[in-house]
Protein backbone atom coordinates (compact mmCIF):
# COMPACT_ATOMS: atom_id res chain seq x y z
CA UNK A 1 0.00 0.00 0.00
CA UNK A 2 1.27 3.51 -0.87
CA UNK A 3 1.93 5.59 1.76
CA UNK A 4 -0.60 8.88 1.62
CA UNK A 5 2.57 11.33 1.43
CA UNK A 6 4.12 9.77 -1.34
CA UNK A 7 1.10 9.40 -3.26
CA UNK A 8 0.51 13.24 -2.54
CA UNK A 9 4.44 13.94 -3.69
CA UNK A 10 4.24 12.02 -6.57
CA UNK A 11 0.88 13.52 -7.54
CA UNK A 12 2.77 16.91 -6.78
CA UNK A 13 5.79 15.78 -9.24
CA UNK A 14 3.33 15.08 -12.29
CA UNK A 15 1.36 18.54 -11.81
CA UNK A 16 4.64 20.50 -11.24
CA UNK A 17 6.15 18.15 -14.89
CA UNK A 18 2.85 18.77 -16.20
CA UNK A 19 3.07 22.99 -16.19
CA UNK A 20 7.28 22.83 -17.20
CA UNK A 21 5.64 20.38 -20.26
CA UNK A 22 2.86 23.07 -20.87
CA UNK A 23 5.35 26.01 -21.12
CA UNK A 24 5.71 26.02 -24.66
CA UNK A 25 1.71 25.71 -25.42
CA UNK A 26 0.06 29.12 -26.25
CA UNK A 27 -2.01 30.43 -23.41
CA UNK A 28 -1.04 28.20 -21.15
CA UNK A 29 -1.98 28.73 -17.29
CA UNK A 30 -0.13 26.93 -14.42
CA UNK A 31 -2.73 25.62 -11.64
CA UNK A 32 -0.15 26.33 -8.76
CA UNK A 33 0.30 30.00 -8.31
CA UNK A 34 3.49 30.30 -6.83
CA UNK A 35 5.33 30.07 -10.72
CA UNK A 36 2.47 31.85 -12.51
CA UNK A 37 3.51 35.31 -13.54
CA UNK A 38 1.77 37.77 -16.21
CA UNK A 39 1.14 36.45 -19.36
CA UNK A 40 3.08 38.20 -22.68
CA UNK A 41 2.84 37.65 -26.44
CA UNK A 42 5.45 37.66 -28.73
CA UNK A 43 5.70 37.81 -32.84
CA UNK A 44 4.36 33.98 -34.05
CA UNK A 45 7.03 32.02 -35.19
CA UNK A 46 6.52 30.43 -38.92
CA UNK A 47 6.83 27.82 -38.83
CA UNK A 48 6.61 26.29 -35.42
CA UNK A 49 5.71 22.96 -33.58
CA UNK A 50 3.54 24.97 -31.51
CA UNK A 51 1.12 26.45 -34.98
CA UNK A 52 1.97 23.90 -37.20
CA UNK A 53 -1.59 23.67 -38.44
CA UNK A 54 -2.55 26.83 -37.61
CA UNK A 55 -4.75 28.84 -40.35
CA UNK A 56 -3.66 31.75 -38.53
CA UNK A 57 -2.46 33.21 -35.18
CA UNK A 58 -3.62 36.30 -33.25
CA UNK A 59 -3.17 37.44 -29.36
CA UNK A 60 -5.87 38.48 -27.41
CA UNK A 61 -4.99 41.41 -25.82
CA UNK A 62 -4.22 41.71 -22.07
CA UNK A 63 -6.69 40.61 -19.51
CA UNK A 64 -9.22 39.25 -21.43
CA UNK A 65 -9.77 35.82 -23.55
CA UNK A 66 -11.27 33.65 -25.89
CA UNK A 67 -13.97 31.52 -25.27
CA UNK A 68 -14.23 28.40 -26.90
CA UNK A 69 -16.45 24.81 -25.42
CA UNK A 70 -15.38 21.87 -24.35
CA UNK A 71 -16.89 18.13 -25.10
CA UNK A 72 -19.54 18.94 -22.79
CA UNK A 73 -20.70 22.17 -24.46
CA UNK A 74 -19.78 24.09 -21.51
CA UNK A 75 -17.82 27.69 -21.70
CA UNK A 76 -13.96 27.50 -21.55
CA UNK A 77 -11.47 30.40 -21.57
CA UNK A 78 -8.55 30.05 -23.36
CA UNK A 79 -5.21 32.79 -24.50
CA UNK A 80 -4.32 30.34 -27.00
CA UNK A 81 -5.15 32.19 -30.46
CA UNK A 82 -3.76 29.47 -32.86
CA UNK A 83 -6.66 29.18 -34.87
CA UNK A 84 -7.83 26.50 -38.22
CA UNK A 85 -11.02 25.47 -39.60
CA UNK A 86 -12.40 21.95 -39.40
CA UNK A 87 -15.56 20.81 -41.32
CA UNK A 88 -15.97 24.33 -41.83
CA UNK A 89 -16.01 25.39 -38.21
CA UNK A 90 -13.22 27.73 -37.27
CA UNK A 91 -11.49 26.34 -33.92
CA UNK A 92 -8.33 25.60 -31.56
CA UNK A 93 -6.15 23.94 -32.57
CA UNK A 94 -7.31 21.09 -29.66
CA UNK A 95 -10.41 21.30 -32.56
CA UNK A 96 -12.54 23.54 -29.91
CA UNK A 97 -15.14 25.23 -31.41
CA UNK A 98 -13.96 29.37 -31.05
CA UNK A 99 -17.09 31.45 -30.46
CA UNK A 100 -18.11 34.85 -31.78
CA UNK A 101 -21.03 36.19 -33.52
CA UNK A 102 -22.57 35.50 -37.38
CA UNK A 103 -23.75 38.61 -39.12
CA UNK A 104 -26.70 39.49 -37.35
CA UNK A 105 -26.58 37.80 -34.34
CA UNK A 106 -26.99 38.82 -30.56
CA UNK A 107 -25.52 35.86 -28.62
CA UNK A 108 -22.17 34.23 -29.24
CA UNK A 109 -21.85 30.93 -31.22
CA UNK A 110 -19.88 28.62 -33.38
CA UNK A 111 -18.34 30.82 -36.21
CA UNK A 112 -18.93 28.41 -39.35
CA UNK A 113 -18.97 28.92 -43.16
CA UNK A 114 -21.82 28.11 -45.30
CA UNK A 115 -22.28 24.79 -46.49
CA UNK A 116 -21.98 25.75 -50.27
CA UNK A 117 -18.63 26.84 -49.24
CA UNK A 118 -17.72 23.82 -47.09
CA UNK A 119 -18.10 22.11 -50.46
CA UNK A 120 -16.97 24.43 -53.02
CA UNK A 121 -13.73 25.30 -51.07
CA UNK A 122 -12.40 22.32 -49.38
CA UNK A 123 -9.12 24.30 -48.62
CA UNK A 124 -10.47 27.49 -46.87
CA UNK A 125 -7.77 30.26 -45.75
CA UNK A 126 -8.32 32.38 -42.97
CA UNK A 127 -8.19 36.06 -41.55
CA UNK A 128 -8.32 37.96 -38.25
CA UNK A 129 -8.26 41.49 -37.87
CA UNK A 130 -7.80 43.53 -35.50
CA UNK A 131 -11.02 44.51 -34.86
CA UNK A 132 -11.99 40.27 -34.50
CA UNK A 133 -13.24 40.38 -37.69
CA UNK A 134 -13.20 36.77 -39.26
CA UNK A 135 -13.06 36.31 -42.68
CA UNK A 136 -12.12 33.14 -45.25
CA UNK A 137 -11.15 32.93 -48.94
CA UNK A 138 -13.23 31.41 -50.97
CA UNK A 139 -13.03 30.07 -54.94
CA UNK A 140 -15.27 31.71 -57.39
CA UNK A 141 -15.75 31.31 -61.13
CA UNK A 142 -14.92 34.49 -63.16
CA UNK A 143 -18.06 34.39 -65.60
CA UNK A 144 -15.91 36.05 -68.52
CA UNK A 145 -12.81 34.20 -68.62
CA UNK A 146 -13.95 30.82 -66.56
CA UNK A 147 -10.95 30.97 -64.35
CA UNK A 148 -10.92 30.40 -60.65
CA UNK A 149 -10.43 33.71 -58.55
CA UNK A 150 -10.14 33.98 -54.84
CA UNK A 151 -12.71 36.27 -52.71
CA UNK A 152 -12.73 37.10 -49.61
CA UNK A 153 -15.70 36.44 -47.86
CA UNK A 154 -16.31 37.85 -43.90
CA UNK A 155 -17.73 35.23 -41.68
CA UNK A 156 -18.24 37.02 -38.25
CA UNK A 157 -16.35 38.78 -35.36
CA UNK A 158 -15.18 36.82 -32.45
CA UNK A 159 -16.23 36.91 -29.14
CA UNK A 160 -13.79 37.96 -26.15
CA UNK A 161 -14.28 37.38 -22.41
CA UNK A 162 -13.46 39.13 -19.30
CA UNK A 163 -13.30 38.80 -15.65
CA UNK A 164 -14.80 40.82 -13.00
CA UNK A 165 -12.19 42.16 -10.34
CA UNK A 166 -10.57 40.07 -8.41
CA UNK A 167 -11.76 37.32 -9.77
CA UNK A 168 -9.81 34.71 -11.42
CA UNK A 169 -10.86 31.74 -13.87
CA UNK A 170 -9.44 28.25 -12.73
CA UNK A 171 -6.22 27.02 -14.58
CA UNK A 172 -7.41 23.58 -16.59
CA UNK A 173 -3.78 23.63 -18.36
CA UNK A 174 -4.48 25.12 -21.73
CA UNK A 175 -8.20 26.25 -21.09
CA UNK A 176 -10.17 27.60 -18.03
CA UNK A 177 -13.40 27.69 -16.18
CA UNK A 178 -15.40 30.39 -14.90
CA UNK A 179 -14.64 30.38 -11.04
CA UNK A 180 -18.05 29.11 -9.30
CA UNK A 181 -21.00 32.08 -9.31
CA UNK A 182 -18.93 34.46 -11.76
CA UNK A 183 -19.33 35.31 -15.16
CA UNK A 184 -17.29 36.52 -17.23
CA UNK A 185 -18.32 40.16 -19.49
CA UNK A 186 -18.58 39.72 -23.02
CA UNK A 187 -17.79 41.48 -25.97
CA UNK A 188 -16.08 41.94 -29.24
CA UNK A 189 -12.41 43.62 -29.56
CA UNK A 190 -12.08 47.45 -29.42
CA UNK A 191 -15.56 47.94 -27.92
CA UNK A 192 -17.05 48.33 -24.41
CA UNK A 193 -13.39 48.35 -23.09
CA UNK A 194 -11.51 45.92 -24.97
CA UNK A 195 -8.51 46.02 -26.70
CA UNK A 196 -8.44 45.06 -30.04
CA UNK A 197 -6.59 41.51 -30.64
CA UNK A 198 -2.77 41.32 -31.76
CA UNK A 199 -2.40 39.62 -35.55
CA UNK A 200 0.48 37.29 -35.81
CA UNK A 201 1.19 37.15 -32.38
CA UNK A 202 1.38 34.28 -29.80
CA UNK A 203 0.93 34.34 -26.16
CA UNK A 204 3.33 33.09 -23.93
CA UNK A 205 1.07 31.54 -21.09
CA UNK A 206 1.56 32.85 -17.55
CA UNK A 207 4.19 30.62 -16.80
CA UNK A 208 7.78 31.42 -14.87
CA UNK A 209 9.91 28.94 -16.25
CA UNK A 210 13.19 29.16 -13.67
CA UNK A 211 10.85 29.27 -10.75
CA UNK A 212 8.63 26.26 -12.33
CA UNK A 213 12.09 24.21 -12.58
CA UNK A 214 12.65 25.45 -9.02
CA UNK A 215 10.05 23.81 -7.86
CA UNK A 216 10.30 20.76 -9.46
CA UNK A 217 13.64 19.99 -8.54
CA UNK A 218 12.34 20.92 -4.83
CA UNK A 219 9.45 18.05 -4.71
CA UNK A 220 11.36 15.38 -6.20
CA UNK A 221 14.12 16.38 -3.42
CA UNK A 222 11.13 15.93 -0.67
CA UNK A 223 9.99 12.90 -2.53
CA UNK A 224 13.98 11.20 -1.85
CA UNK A 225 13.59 12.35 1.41
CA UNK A 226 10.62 10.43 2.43
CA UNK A 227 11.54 7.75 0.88
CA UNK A 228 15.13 7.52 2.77
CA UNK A 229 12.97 8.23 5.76
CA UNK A 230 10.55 4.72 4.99
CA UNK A 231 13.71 3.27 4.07
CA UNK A 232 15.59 3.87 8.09
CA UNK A 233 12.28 3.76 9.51
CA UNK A 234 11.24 -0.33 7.96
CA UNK A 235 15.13 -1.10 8.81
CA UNK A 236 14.86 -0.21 12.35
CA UNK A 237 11.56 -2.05 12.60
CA UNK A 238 13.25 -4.88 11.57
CA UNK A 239 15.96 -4.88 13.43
CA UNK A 240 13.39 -4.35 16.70
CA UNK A 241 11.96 -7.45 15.49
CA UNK A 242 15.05 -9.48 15.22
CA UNK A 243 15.53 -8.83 18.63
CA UNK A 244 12.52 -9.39 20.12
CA UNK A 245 12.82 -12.82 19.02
């Protein structure tokens, strides 16, 4: 039988391995605050391990985020911006649904293409500006000379979220939840207090690498520790038995 401190050690290890691991993912929050630190963006490397597959790449801008949903339909936040479309539904590269608004809509939903275009254009290409505006090539037929040309069709403006005051959504890795009882304000970029978003950029996650390491190293140092400790303590136990008979 495991002893409870080493099961809570080594379940301490995988967490702490877990955040070092998610340092290079996009938006990436740590769950233990004592290596989180505020989150930056820097220019999108092309290409990268970390947007291979990406359509294209935008930032959202400090203190707000994206809001996708998870298998369950329920909101998630996320500062990951690395964006593609699948089946004609723009989303995360974790294929997350992003949510904004279609032309002429009042509540936030799945940004998707119309089905002639799923079909017509199997390879869409995408485009956010500034502003969250979304928008996707698409092939038409010139009637005069019968040649493919490439139009740019806008799709809808995506959706940001922010967090009241002293509140702060719970770390699920690369995504977060709502804390229990709050929600989040939502809008679109560069209106009711947002900034607009930050094309070609990637954020870095709120993660302090040195300290993460730090800590690390200092659990898997406990974890020896208490193991050296079982180790004297069943060897003296023994030895109190040997006597005793």
């Amino acid at each position: 039988m495991i002893d409870a401190g080493i099961a809570a050690l080594q379940d301490e290890i995988t967490a702490r391995g877990n955040e070092l691991y998610g340092w290079r993912v996009p938006g990436f929050e740590p769950i233990h605050d004592d290596i989180r630190t505020p989150p930056s963006s820097v220019p999108a490397p092309v290409p990268s391990n970390v947007t291979r597959g990406a359509m294209c790449v935008v930032a959202a801008p400090q203190g707000s985020r994206f809001v996708t949903l998870d298998a369950q339909g329920q909101y998630r936040y996320t500062r990951n911006g690395a964006l593609t479309i699948v089946d004609g539904t723009v989303m995360t590269l974790e294929h997350r649904p992003l949510l904004g608004y279609m032309p002429g809509a009042t509540t936030i939903g799945r940004l998707r293409l119309p089905m002639l275009d799923r079909i017509i254009t199997p390879r869409q290409q995408l485009h956010v500006a500034r502003d969250g505006s979304v928008s996707y090539d698409r092939e038409v037929l010139d009637p005069r000379s019968g040649l493919q040309q490439i139009q740019r069709q806008r799709l809808g403006v995506i959706a940001l979220a922010r967090f009241p005051a002293g509140s702060e959504p719970v770390s699920l890795g690369t995504y977060e939840r709502a804390p229990l009882g709050i929600e989040p304000y939502i809008a679109t970029p560069g209106t009711h207090g947002f900034e607009e978003l930050l094309p070609d950029r990637l954020d870095r996650g709120g993660i302090d690498l040195q300290r993460a390491l730090l800590h690390l190293q200092t659990a898997y140092e406990r974890f020896d520790a208490l193991l050296a400790e079982r180790d004297i303590a069943q060897k003296n136990l023994g030895t109190a038995m040997d006597l005793v008979k």
